[in-house]
N, C-alpha and C. Protein backbone atom coordinates (compact mmCIF):
# COMPACT_ATOMS: atom_id res chain seq x y z
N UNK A 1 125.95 76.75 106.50
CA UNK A 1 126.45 76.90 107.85
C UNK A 1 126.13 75.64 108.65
N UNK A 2 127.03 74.92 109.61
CA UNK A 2 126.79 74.18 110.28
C UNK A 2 127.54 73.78 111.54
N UNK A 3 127.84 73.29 112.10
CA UNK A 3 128.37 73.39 113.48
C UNK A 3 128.48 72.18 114.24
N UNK A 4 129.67 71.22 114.41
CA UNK A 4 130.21 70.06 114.73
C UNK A 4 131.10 70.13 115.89
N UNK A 5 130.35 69.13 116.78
CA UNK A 5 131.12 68.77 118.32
C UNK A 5 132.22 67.52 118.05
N UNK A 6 133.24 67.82 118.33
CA UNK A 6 134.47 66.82 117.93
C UNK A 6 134.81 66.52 119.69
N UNK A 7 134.91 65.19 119.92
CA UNK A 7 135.60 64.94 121.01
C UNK A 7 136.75 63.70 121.11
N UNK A 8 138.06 64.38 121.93
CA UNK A 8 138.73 63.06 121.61
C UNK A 8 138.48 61.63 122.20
N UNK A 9 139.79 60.93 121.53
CA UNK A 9 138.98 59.48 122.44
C UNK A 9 139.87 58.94 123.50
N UNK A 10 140.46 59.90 124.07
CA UNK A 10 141.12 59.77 125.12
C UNK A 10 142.91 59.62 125.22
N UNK A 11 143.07 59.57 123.77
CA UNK A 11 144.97 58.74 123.68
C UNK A 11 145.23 60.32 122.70
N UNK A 12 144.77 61.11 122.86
CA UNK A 12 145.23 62.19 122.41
C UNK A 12 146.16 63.28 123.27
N UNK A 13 147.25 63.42 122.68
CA UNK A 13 148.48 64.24 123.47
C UNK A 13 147.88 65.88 123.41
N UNK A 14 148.36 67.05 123.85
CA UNK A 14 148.07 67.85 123.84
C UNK A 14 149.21 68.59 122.38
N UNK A 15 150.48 67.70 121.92
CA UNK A 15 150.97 67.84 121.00
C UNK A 15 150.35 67.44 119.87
N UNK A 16 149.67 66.42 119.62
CA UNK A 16 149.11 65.73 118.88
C UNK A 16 147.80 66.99 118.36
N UNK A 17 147.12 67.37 119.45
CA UNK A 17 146.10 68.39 119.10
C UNK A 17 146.44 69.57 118.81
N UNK A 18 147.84 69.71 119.07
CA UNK A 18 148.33 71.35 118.47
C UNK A 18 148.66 70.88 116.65
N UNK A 19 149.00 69.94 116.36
CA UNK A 19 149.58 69.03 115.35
C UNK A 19 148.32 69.28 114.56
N UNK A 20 146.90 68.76 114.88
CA UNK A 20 146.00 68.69 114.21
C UNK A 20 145.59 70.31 113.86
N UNK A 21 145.87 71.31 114.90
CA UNK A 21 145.13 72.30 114.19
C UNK A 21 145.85 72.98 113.02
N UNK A 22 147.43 72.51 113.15
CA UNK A 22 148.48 73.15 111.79
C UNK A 22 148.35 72.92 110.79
N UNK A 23 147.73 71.65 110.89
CA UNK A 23 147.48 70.58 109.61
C UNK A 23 146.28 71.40 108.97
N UNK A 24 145.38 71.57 110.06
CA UNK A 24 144.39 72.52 108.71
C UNK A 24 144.13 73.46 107.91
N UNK A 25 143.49 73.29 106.93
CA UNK A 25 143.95 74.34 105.76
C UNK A 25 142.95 75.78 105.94
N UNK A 26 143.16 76.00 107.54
CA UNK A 26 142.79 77.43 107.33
C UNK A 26 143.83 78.60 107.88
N UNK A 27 143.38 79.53 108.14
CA UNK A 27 144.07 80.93 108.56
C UNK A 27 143.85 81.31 110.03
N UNK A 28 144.62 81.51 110.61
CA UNK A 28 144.29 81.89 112.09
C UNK A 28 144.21 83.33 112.22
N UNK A 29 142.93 84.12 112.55
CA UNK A 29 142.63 85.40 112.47
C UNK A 29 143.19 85.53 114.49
N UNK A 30 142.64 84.89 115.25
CA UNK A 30 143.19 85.38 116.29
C UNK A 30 142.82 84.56 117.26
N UNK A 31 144.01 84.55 118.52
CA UNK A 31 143.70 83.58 119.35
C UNK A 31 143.88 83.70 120.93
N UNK A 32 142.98 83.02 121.42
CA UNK A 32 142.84 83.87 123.63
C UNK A 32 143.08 82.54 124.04
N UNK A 33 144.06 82.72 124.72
CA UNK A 33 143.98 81.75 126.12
C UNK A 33 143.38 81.68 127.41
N UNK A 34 142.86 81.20 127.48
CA UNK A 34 142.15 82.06 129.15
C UNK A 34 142.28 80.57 130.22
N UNK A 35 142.84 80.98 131.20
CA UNK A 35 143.42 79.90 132.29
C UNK A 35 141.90 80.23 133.24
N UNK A 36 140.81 79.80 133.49
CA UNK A 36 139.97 79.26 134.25
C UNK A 36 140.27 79.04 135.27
N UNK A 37 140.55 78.04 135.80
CA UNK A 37 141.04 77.35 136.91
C UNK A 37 142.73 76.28 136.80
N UNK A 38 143.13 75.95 137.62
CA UNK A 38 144.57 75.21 137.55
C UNK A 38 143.99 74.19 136.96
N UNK A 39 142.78 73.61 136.51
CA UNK A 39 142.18 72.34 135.91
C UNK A 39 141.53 72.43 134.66
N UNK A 40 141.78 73.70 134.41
CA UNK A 40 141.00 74.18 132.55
C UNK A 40 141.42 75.17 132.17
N UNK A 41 141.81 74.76 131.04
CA UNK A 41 142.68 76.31 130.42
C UNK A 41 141.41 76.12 128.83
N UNK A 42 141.12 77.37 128.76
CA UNK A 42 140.22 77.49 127.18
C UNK A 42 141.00 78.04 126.24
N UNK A 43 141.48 77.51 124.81
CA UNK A 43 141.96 77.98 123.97
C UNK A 43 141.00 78.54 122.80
N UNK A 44 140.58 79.90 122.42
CA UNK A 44 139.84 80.08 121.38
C UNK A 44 140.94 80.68 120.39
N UNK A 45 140.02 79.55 118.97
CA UNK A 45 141.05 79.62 117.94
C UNK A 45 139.78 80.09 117.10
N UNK A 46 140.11 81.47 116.35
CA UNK A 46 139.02 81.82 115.72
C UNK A 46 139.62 81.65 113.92
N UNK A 47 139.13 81.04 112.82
CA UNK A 47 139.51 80.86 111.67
C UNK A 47 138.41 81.09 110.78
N UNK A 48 139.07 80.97 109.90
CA UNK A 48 138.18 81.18 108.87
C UNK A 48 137.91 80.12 107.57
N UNK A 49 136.62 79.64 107.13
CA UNK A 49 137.01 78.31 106.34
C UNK A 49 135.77 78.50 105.74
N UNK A 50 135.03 77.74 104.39
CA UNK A 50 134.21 77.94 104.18
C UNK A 50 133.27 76.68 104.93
N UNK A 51 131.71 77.08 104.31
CA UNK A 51 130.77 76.55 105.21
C UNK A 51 130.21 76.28 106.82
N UNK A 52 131.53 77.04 107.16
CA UNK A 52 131.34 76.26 108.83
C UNK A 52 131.34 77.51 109.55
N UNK A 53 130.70 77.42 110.79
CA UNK A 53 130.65 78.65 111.59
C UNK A 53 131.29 78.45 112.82
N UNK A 54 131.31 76.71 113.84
CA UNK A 54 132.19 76.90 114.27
C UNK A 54 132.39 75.16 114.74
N UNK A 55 133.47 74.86 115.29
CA UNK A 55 133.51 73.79 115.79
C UNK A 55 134.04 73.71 117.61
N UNK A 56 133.86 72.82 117.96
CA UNK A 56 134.30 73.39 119.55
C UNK A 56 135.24 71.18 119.64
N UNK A 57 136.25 71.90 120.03
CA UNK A 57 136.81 70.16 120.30
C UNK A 57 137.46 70.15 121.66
N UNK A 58 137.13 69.34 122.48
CA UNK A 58 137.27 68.93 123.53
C UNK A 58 138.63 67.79 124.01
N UNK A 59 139.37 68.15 124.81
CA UNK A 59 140.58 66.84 124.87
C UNK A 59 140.65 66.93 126.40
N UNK A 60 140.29 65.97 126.81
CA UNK A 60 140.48 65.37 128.11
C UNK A 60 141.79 64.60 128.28
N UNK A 61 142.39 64.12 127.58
CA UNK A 61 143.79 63.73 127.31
C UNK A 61 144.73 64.49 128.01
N UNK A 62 144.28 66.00 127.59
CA UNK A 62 145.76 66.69 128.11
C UNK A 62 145.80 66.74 129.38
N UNK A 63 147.00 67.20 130.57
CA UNK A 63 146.54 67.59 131.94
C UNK A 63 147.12 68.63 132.33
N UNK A 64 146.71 69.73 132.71
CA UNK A 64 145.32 69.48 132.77
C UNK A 64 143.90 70.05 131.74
N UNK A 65 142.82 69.24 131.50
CA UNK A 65 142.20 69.47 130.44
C UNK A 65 142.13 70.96 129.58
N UNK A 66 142.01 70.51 128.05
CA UNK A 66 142.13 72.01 127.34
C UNK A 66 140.87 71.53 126.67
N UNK A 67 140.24 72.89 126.76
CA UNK A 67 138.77 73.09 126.04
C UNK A 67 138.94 74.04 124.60
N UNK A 68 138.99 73.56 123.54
CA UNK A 68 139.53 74.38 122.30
C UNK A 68 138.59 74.45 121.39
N UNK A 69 137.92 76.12 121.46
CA UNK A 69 136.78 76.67 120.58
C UNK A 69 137.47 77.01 118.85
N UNK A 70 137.37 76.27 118.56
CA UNK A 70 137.29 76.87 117.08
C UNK A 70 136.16 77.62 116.41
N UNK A 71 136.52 79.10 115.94
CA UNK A 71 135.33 79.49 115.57
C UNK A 71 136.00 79.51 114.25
N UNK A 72 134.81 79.07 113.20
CA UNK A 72 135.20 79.37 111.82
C UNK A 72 134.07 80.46 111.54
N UNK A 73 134.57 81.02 110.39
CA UNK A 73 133.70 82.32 109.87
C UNK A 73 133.94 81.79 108.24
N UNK A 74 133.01 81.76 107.80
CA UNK A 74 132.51 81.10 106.58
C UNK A 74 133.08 82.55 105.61
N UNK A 75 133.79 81.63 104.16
CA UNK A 75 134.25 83.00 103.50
C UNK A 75 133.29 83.59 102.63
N UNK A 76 132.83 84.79 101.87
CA UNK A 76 132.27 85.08 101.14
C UNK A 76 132.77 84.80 99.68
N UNK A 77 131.85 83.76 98.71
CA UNK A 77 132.25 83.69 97.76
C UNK A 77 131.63 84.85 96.55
């Protein structure tokens, strides 16, 4: 189990970060949007992958900013 802060480096689209999460080779068990304020919207993307429990990635890029929790749930082998 381990747990990695990803942040972008600023030239990241909010397409570009929907792009990256398709690309990965996991399963999407379920997902909340929750609008905060007109200046933060939180996307939790909960998956499932092995070793990892969760990652949280941050994009200041988009506007206005999206805060995107990935939770992974490690599979049982």
């Amino acid at each position: 189990m381990e747990s990695v802060v990803l942040r972008s480096g600023g030239v990241l689209k909010l397409g570009a970060l929907l792009q990256f999460l398709l690309s990965l080779p996991i399963t999407p068990l379920e997902t909340n949007i929750y609008h905060v304020s007109q200046n933060l919207t939180i996307l939790e993307y909960n998956i499932s992958r092995i070793f990892f429990e969760s990652i949280f990635f941050l994009s200041m890029a988009a506007n206005p900013p999206i805060f995107i929790n990935l939770c992974l749930i490690p599979h049982t082998l």
